[in-house]
Protein backbone atom coordinates (compact mmCIF):
# COMPACT_ATOMS: atom_id res chain seq x y z
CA UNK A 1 0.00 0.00 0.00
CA UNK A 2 1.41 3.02 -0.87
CA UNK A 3 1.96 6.05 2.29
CA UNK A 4 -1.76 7.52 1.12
CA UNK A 5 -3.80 4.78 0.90
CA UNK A 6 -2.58 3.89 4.37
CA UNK A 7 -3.81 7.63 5.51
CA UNK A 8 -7.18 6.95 4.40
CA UNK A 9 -7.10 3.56 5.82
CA UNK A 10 -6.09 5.19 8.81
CA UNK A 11 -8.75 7.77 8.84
CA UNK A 12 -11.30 5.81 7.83
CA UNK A 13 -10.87 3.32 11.34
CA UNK A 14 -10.44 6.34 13.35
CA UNK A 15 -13.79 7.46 12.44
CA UNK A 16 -15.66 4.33 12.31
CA UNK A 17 -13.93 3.22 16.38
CA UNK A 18 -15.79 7.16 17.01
CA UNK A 19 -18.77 6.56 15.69
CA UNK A 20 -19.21 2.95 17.83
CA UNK A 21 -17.64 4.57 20.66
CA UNK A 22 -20.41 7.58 20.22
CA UNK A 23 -23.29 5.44 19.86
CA UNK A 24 -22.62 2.50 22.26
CA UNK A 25 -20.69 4.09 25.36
CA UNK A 26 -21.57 7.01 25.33
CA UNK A 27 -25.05 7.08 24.86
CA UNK A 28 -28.27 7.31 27.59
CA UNK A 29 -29.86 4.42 28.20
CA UNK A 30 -33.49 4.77 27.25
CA UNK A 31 -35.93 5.59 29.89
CA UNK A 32 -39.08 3.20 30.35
CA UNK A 33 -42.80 4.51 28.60
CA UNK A 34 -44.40 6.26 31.47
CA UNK A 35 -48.22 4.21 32.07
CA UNK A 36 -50.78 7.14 30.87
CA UNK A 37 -53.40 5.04 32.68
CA UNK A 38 -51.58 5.92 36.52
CA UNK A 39 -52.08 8.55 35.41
CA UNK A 40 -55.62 9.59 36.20
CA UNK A 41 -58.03 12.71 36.86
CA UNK A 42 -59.92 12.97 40.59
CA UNK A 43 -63.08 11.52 40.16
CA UNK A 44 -65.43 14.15 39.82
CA UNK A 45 -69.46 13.66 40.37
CA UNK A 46 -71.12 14.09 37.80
CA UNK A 47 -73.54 17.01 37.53
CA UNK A 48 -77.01 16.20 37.57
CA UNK A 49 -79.09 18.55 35.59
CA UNK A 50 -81.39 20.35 37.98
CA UNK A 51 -79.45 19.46 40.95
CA UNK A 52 -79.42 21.28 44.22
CA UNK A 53 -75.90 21.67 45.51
CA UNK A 54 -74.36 23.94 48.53
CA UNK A 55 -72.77 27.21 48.09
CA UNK A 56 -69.00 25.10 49.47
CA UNK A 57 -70.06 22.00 46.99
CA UNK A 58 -70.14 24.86 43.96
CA UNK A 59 -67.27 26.42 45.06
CA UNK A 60 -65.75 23.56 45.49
CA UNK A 61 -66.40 22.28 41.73
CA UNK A 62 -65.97 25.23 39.92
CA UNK A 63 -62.18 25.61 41.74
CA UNK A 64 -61.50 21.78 40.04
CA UNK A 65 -63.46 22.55 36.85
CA UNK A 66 -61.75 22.38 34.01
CA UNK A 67 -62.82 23.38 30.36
CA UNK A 68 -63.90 20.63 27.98
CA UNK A 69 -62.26 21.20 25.07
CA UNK A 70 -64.62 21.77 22.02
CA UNK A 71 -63.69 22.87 18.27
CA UNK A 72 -65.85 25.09 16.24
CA UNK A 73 -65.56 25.24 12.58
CA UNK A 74 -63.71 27.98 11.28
CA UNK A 75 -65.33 30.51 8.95
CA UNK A 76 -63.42 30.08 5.81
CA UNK A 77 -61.07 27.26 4.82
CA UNK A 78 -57.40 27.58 6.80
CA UNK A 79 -56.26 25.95 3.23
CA UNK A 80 -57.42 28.63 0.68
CA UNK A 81 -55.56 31.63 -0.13
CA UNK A 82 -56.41 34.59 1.32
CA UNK A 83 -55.86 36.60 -1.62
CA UNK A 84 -58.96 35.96 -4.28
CA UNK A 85 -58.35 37.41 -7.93
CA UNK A 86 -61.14 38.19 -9.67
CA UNK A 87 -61.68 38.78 -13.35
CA UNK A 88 -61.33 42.28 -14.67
CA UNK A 89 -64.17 44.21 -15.13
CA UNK A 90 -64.09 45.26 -18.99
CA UNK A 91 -67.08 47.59 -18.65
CA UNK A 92 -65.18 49.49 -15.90
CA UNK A 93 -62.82 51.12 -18.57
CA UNK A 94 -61.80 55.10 -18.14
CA UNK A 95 -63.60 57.34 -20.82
CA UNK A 96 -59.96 58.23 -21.18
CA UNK A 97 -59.65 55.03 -23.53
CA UNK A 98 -62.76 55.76 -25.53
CA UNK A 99 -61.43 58.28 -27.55
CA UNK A 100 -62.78 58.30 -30.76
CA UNK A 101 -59.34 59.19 -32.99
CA UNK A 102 -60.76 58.24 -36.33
CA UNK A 103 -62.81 57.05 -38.84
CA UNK A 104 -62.20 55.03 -42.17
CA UNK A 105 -64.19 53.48 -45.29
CA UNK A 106 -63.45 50.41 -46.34
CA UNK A 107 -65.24 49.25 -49.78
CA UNK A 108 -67.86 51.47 -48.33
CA UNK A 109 -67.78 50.03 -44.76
CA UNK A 110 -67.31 52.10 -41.76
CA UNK A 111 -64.45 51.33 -39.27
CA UNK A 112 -63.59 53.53 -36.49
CA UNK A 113 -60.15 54.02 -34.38
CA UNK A 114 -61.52 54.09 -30.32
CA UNK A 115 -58.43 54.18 -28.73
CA UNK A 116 -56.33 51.45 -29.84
CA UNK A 117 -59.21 48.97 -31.12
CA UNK A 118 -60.27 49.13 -34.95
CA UNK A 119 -64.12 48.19 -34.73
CA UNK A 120 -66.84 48.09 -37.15
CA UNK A 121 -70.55 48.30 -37.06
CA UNK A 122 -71.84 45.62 -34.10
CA UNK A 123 -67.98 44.99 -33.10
CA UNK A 124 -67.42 44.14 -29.61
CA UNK A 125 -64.18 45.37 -27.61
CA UNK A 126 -63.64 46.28 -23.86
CA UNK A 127 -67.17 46.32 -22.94
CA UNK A 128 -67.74 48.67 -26.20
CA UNK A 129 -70.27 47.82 -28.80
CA UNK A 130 -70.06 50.06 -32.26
CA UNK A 131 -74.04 50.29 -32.96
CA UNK A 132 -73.42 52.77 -36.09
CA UNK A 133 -70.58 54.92 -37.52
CA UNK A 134 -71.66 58.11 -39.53
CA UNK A 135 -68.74 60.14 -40.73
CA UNK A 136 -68.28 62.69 -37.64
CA UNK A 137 -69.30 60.82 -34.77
CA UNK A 138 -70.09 56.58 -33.27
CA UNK A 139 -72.55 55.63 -31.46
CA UNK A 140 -71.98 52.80 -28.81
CA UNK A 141 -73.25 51.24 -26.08
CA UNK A 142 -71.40 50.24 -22.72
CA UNK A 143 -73.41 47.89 -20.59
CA UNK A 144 -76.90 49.73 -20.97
CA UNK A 145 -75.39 53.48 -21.45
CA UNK A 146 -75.38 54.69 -24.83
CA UNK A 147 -72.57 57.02 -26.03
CA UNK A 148 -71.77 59.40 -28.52
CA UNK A 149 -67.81 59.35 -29.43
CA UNK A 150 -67.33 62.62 -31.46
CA UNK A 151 -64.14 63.28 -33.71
CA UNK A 152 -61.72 65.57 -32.93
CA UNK A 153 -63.43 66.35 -29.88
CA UNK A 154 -60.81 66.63 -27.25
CA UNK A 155 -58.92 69.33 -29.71
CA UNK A 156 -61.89 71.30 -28.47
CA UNK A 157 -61.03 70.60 -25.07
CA UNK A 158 -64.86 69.44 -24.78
CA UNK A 159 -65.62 65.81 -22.97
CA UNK A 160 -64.89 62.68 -25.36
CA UNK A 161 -68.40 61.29 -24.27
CA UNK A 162 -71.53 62.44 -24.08
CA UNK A 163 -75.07 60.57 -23.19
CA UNK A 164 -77.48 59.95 -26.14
């Protein structure tokens, strides 16, 4: 064997004679189980519904009363998240966004430019539907509000929508 494999050798028996030593000698000897049935409450009388008892006997019980332990349900699941995400609300969009920026013909069909959407007559788009395009002006409907999107409106510094 050459001088390192005789190290490691070496090593190796060093540190398996610890680990015997560790576990054997030096370790506690295990205690017996204690018997959970010496181990008993005071018998208690039980309590007789209607029962007249003295002011000492009451006294007496409550002082060696002890809560019984009941669970109630909880009011929501301990396992769900507490954070619920709900689906966005496309009818809850800013008037901000319904700017009407233009309007183009097509082979003689409308299309108009609200905000970033291209729509055309009965298009649906962020709670938006186009109802009818005439050259200056669309007319929409949001949930059961109907609007008026005007063009070049906000040049004018005048709202974008207006109620029809």
């Amino acid at each position: 064997m050459q001088k390192r494999e005789k190290i490691l050798a070496a090593m190796t028996l060093v540190s398996a004679m610890f680990f015997v030593f560790n576990q054997f000698v030096c370790a506690k000897k295990p205690e017996p189980a204690v018997n959970k049935s010496s181990r008993r409450a005071p018998a208690v009388r039980p309590v007789v519904k209607g029962e007249q008892i003295s002011d000492t006997e009451l006294r007496k019980r409550l002082k060696e009363w002890k809560p019984v332990v009941s669970y109630e349900t909880w009011g929501r699941d301990p396992f769900e998240g507490a954070l619920k995400f709900e689906a966005e609300d496309s009818t809850a969009d800013s008037t901000a966004t319904l700017s009407l920026t233009g309007i183009v013909w097509k082979n003689k069909t409308p299309l108009a430019l609200i905000g970033d959407w291209i729509l055309g007559v009965g298009d649906k788009q962020g709670g938006i539907e186009v109802l009818k395009i005439f050259p200056d002006r669309v007319i929409a409907r949001r949930g059961t509000e109907m609007l008026t999107l005007y063009l070049h409106q906000d040049e004018k510094n005048e709202s974008t929508i207006s109620g029809f």
